[in-house]
N, C-alpha and C. Protein backbone atom coordinates (compact mmCIF):
# COMPACT_ATOMS: atom_id res chain seq x y z
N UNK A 1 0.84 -1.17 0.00
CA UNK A 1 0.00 0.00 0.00
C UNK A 1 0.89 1.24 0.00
N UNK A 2 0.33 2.45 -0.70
CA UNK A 2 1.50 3.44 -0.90
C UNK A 2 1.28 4.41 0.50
N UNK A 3 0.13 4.30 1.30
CA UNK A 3 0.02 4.72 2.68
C UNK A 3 0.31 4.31 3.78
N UNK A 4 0.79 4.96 4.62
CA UNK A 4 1.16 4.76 5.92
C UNK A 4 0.15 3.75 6.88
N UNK A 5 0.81 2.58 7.50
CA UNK A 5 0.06 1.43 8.12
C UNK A 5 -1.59 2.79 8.91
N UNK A 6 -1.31 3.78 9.56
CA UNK A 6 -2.39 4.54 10.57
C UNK A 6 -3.17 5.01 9.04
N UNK A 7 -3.07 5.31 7.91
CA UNK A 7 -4.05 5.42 7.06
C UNK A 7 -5.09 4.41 6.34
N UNK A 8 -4.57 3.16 6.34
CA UNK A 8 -4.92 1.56 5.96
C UNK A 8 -5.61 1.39 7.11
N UNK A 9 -4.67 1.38 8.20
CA UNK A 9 -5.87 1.14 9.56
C UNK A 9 -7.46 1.98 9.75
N UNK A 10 -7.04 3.34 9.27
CA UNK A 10 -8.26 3.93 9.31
C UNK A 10 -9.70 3.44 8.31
N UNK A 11 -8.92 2.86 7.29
CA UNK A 11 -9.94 2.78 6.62
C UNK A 11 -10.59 1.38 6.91
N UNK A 12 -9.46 0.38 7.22
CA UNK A 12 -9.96 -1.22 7.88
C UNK A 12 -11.04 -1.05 9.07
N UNK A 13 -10.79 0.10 9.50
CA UNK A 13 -12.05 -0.10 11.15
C UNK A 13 -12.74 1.11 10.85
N UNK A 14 -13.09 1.83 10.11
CA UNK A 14 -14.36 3.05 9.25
C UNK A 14 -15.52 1.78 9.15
N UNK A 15 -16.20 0.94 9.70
CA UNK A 15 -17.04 0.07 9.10
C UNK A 15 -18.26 0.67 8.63
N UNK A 16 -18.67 1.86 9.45
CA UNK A 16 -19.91 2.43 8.60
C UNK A 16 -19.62 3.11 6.77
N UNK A 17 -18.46 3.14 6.79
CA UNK A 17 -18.04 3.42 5.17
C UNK A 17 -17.72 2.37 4.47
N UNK A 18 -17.82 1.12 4.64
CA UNK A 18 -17.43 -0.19 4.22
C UNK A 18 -18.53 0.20 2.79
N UNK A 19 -19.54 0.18 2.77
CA UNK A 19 -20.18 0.30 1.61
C UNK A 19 -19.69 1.30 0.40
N UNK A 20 -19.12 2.07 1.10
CA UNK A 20 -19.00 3.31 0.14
C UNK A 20 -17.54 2.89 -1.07
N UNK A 21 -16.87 1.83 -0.63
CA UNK A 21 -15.76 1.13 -0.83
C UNK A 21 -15.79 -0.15 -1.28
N UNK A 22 -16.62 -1.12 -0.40
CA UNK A 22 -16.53 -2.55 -1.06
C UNK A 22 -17.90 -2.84 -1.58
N UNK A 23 -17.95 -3.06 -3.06
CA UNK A 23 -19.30 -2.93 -3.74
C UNK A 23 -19.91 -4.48 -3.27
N UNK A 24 -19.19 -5.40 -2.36
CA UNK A 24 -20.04 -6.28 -1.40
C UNK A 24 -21.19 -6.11 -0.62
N UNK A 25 -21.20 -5.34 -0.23
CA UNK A 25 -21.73 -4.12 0.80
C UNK A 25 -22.43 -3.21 0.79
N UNK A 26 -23.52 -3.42 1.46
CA UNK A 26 -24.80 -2.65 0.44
C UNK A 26 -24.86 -1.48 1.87
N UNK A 27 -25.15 -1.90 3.27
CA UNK A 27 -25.26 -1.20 4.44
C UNK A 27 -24.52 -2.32 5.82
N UNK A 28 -24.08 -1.11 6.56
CA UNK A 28 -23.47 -1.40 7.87
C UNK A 28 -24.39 -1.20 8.94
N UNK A 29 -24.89 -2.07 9.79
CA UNK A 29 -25.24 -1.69 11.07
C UNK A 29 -24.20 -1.96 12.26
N UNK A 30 -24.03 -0.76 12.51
CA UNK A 30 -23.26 -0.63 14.28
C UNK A 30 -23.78 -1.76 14.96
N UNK A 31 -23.55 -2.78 15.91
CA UNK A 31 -23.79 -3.44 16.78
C UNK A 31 -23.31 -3.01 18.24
N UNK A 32 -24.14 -3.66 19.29
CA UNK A 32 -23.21 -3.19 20.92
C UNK A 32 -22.09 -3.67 21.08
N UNK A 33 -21.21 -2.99 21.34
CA UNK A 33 -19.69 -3.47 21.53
C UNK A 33 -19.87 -4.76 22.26
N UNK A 34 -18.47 -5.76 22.42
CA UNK A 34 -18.31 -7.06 23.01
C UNK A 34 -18.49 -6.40 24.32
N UNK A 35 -18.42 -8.09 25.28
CA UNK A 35 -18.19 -7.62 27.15
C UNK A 35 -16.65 -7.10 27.08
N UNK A 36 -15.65 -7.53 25.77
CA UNK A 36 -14.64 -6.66 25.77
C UNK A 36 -14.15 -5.60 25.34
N UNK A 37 -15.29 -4.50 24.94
CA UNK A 37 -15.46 -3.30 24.55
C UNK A 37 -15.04 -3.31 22.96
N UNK A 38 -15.03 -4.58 22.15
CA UNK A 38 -14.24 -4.71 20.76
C UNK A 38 -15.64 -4.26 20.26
N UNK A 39 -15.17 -3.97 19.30
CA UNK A 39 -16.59 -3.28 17.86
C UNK A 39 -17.05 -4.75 17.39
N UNK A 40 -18.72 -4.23 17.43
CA UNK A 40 -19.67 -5.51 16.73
C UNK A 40 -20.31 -4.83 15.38
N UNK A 41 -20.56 -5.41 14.50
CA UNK A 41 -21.15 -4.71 13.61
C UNK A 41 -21.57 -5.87 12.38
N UNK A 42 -23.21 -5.45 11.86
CA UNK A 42 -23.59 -6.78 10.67
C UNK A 42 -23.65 -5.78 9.35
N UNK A 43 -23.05 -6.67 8.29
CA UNK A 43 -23.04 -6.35 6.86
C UNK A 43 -23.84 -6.59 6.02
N UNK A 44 -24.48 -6.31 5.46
CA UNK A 44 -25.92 -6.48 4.11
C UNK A 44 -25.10 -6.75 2.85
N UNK A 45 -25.48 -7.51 2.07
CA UNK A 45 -25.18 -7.48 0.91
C UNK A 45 -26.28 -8.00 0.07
N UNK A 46 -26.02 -8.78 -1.45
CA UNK A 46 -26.64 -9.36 -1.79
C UNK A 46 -27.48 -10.62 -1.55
N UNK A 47 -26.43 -11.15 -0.79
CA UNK A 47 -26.24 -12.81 -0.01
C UNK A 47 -27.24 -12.78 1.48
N UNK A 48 -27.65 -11.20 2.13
CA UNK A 48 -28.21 -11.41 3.19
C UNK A 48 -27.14 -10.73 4.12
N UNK A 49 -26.92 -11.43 5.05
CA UNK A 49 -26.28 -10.09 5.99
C UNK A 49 -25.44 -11.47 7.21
N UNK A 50 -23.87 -10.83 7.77
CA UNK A 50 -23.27 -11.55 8.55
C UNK A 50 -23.09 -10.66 9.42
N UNK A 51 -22.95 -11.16 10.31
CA UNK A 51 -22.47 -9.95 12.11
C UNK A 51 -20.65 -10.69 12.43
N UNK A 52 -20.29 -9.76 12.28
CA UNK A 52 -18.76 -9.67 12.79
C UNK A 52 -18.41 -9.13 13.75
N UNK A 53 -17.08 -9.33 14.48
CA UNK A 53 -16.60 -8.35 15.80
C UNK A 53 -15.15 -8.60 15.46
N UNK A 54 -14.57 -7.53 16.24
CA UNK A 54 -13.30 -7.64 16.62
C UNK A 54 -12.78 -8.25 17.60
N UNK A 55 -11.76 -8.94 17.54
CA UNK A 55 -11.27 -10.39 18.09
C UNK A 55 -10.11 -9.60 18.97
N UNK A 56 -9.20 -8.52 18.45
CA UNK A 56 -8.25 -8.46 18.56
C UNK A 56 -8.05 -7.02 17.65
N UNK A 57 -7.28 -6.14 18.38
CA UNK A 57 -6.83 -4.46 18.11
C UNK A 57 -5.50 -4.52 18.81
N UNK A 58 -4.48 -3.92 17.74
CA UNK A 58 -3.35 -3.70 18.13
C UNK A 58 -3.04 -1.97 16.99
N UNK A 59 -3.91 -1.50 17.18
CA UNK A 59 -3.49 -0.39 15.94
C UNK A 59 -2.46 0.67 16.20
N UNK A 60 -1.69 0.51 14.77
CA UNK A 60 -1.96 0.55 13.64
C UNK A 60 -1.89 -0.94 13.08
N UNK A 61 -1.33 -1.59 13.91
CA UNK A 61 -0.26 -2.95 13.60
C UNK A 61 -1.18 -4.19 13.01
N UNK A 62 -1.94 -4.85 14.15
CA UNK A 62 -2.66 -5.73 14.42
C UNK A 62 -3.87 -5.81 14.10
N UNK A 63 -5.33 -6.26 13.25
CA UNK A 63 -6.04 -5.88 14.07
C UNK A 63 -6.65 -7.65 12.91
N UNK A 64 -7.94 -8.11 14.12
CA UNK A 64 -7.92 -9.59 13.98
C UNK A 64 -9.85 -9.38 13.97
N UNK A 65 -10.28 -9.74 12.67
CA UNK A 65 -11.95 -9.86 12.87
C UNK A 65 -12.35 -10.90 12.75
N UNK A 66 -13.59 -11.21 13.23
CA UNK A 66 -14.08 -12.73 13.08
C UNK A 66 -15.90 -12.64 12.72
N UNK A 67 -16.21 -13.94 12.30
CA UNK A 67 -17.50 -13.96 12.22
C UNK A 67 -17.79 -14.72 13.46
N UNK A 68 -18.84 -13.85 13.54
CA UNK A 68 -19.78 -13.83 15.41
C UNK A 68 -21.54 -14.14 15.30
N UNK A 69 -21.55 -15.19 13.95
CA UNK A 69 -22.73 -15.34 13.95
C UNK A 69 -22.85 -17.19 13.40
N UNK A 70 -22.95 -17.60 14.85
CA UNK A 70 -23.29 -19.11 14.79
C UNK A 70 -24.05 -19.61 13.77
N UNK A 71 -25.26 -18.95 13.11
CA UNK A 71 -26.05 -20.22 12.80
C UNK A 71 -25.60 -19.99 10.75
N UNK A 72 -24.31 -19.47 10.81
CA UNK A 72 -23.76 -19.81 9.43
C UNK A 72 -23.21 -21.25 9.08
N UNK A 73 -23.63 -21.27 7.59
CA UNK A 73 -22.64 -22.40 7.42
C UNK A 73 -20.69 -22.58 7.71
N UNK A 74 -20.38 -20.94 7.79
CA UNK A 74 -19.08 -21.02 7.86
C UNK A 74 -18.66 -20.34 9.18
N UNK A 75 -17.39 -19.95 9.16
CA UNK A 75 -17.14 -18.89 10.35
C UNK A 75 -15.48 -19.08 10.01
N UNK A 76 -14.55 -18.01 11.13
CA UNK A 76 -13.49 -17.66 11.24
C UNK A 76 -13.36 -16.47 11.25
N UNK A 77 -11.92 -16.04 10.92
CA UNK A 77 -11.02 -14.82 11.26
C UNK A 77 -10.24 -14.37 10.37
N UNK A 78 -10.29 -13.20 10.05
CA UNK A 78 -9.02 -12.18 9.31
C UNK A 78 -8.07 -11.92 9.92
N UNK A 79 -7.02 -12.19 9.45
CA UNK A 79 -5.68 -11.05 10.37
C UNK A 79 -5.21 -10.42 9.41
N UNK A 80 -4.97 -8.95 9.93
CA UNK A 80 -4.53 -7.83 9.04
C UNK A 80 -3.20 -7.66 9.74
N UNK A 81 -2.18 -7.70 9.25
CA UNK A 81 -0.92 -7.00 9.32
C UNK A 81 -0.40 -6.21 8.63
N UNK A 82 -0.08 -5.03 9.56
CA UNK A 82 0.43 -3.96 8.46
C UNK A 82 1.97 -3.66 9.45
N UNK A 83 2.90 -3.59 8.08
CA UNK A 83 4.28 -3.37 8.60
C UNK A 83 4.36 -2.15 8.04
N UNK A 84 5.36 -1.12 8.32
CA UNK A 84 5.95 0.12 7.66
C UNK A 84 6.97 -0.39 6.29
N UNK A 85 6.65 0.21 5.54
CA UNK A 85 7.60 -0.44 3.90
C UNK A 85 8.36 1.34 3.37
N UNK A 86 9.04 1.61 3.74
CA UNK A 86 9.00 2.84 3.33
C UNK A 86 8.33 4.16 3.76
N UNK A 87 7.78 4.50 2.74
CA UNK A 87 6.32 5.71 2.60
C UNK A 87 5.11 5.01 2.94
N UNK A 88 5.20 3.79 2.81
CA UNK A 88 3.84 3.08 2.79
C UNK A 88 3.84 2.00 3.90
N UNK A 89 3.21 0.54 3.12
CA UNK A 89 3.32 -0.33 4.53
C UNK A 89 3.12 -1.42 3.45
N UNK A 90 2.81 -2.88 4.15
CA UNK A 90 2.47 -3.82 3.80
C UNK A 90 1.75 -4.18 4.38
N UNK A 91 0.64 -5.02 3.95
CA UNK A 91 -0.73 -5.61 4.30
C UNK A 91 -0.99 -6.92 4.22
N UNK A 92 -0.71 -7.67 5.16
CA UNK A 92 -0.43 -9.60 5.06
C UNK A 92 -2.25 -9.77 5.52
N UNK A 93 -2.96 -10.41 4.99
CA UNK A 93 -4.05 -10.58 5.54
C UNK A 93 -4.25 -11.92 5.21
N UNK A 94 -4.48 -13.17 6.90
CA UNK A 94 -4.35 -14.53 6.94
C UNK A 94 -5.91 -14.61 7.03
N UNK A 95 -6.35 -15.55 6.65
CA UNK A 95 -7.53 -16.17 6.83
C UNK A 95 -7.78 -17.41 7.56
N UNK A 96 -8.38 -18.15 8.30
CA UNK A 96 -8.29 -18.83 8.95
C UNK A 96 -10.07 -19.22 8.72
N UNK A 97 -10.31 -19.82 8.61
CA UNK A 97 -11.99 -20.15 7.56
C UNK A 97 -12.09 -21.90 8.20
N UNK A 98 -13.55 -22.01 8.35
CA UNK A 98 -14.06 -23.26 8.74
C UNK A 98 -15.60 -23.54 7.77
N UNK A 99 -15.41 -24.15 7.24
CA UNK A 99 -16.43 -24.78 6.16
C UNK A 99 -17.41 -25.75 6.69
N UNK A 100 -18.82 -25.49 7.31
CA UNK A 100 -19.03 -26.63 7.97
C UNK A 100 -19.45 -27.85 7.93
N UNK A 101 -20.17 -27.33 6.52
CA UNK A 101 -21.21 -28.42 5.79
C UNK A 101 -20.52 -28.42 4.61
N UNK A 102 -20.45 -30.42 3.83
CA UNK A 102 -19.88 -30.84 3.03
C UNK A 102 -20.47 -29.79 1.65
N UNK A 103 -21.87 -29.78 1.66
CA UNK A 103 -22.39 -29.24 0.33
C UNK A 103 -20.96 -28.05 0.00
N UNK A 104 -21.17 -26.52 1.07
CA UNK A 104 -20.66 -25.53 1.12
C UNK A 104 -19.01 -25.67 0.73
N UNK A 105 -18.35 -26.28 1.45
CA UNK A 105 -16.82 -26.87 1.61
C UNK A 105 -16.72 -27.18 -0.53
N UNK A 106 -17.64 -27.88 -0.88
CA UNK A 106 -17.33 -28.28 -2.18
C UNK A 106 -17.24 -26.91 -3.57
N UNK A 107 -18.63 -26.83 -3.03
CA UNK A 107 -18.96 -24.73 -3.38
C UNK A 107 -17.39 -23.80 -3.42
N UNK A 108 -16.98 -24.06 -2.10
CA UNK A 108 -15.96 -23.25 -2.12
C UNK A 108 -14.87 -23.39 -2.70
N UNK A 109 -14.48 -24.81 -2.84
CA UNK A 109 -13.21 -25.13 -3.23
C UNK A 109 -13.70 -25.16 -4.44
N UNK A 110 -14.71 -25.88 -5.40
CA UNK A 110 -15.05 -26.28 -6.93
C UNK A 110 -15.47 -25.24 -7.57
N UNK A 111 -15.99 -23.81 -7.03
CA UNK A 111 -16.78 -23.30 -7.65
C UNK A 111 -16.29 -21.77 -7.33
N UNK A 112 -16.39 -21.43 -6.01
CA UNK A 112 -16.07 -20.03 -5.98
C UNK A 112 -14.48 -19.58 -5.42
N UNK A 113 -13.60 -21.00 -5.31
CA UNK A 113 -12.13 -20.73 -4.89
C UNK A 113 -12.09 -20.22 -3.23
N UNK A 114 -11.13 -20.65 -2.42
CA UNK A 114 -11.46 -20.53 -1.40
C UNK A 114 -11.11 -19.35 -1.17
N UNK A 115 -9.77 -18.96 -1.72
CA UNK A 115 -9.38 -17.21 -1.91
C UNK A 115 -9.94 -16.41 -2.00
N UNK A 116 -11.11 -16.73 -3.33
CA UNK A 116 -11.82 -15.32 -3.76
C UNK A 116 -12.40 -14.43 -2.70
N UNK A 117 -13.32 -14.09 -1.61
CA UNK A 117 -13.65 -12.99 -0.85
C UNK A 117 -12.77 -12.32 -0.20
N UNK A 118 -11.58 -12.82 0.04
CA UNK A 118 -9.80 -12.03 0.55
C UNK A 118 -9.56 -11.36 -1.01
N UNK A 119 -9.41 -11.74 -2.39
CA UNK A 119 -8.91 -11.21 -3.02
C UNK A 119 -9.87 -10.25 -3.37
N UNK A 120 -10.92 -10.34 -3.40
CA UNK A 120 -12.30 -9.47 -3.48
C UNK A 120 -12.02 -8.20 -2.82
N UNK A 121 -11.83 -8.44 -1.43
CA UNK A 121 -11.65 -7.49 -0.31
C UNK A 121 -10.17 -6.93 -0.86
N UNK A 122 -9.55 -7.63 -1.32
CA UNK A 122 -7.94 -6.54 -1.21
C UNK A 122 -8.06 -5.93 -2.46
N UNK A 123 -8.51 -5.89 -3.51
CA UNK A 123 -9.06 -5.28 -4.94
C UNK A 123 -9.73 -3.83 -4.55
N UNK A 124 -10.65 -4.58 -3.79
CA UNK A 124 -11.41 -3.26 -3.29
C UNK A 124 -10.84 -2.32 -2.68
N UNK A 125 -10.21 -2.86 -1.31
CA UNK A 125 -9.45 -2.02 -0.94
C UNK A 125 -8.05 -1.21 -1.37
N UNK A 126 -7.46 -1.96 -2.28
CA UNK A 126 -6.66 -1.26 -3.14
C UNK A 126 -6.89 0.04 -4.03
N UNK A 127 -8.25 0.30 -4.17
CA UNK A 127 -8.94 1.11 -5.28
C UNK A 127 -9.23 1.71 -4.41
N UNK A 128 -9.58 1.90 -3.27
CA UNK A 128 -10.24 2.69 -2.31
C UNK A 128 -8.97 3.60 -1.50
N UNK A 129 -7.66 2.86 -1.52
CA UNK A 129 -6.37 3.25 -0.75
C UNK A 129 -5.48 4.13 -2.20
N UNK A 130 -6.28 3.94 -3.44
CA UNK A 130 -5.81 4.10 -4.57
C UNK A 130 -6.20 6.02 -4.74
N UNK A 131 -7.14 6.20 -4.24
CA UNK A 131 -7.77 7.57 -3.88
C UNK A 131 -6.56 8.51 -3.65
């Protein structure tokens, strides 16, 4: 990224602007923070809508989201790492994904790649950090 890790960070935890950026994303609702004061918040899209939270804040550095809504077929966690590269930074983002049901698991791997919504998300966000 040609911005500084605290400008990437800003835009990774802006979740009420997530729409305005990832054409996934139709509307954000705010949720009540965790019992550990981390940000809750559910996403709309085409597909219907998932509730996420933050797992983990280390900003600018760290910051770790997860899906926080049981009765999906899937769930897991993002990790965003951002190092200083210069003028800019680098952006390692791990996925850590649980597939629960055989149908879905096949979907993902045969049909929609298990990558694609990380590369989705970093496209987007590239064009959006591209500003």
């Amino acid at each position: 990224m040609a911005q500084p890790p605290g400008a990437v960070w800003d835009v990774l935890t802006d979740v009420e602007l997530f729409p305005a950026w990832r054409p996934d994303v139709s509307q954000v609702e705010r949720l009540p923070a965790t019992a550990a004061g981390l940000a809750r918040w559910r996403e709309y899209g085409r597909h219907g809508h998932t509730t996420y939270e933050v797992v983990e804040s280390d900003p600018p550095h760290r910051l770790v989201t997860g899906i926080a809504d049981p009765d999906l077929p899937y769930g897991g966690t993002w990790t965003f790492t951002l190092t200083p590269a210069g003028p800019g930074c680098a952006l390692t983002v791990t996925e850590r994904g649980e597939v629960y049901q055989p149908l879905y698991r096949a979907v993902s791997h045969y049909v929609t790649g298990e990558g694609a919504t990380v590369h989705r998300f970093l496209a987007a966000l590239a064009h959006r950090m591209a500003r």
